[in-house]
Protein backbone atom coordinates (compact mmCIF):
# COMPACT_ATOMS: atom_id res chain seq x y z
CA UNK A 1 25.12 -28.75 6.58
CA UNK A 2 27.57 -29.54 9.71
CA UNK A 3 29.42 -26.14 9.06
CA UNK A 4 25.94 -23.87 8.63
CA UNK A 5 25.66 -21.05 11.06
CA UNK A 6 21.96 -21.78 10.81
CA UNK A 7 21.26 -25.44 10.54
CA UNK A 8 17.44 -24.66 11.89
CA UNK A 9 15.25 -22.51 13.11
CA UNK A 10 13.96 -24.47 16.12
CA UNK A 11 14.59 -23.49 19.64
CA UNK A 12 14.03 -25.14 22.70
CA UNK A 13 12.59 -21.97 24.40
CA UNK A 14 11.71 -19.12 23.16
CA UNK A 15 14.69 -17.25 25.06
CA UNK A 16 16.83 -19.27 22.62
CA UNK A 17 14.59 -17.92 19.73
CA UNK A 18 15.81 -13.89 20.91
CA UNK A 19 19.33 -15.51 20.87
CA UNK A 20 19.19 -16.82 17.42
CA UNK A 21 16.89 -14.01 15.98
CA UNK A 22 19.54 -11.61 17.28
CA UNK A 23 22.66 -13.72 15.85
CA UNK A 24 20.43 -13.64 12.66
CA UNK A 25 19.81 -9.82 12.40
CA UNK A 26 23.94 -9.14 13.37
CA UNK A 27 24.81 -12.03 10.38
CA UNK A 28 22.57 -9.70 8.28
CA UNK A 29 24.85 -6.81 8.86
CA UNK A 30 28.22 -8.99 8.46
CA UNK A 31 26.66 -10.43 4.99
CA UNK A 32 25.86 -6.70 4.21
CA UNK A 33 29.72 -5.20 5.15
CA UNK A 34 31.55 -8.19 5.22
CA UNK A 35 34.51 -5.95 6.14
CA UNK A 36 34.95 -6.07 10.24
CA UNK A 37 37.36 -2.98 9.61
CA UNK A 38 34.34 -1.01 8.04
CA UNK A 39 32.11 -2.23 10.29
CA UNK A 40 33.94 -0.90 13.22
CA UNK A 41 34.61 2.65 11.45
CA UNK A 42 31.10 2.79 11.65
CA UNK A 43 30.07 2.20 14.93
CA UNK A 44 30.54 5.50 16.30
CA UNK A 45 28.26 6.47 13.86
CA UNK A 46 25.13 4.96 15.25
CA UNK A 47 25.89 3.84 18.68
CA UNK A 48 24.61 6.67 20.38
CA UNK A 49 21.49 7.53 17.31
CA UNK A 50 18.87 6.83 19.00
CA UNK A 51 16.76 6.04 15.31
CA UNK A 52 19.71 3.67 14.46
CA UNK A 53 19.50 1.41 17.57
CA UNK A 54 15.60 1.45 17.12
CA UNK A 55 15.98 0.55 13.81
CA UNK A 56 18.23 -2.20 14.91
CA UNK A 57 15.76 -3.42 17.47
CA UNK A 58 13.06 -3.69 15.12
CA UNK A 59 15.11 -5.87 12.58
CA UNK A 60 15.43 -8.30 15.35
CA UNK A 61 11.81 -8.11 16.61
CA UNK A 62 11.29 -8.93 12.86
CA UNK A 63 13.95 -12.20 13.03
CA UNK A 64 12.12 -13.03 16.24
CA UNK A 65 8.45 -13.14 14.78
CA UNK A 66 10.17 -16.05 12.19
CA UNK A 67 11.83 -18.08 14.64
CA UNK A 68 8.60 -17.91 16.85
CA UNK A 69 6.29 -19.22 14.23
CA UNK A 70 9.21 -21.75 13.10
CA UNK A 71 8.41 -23.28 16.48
CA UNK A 72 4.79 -22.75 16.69
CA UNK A 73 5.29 -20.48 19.01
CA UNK A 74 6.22 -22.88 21.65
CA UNK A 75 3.07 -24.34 22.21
């Protein structure tokens, strides 16, 4: 498992558990369009939708509620 992106789900704090839900939620999107080319066409897109980004924030909140009770939420 040396070469997994995600070996765990435990953080120290729960600052690292935003990090990793957030690297989670964006390796969702480069399993989704592997293509970085694509990806990058489509920026434009959404960066300024104000739907998209919320949309984006919530799959992250949702990332974030896993890694928190991964660590038992830090207690």
């Amino acid at each position: 498992m040396a070469d997994s992106w995600l070996p765990t789900l435990k953080t120290a704090t729960p600052e690292d558990g935003f990090n990793l839900a957030t690297k989670m939620s964006r390796m969702g999107v480069k399993v989704t369009q592997p293509s970085a080319e694509v990806r990058d066409k489509l920026r434009p897109g959404y960066a300024d939708d104000a739907d998209a980004l919320i949309a984006s924030s919530q799959v992250i909140a949702i990332n974030f509620q896993t890694v928190a009770a991964a660590n038992d939420y830090w207690k």
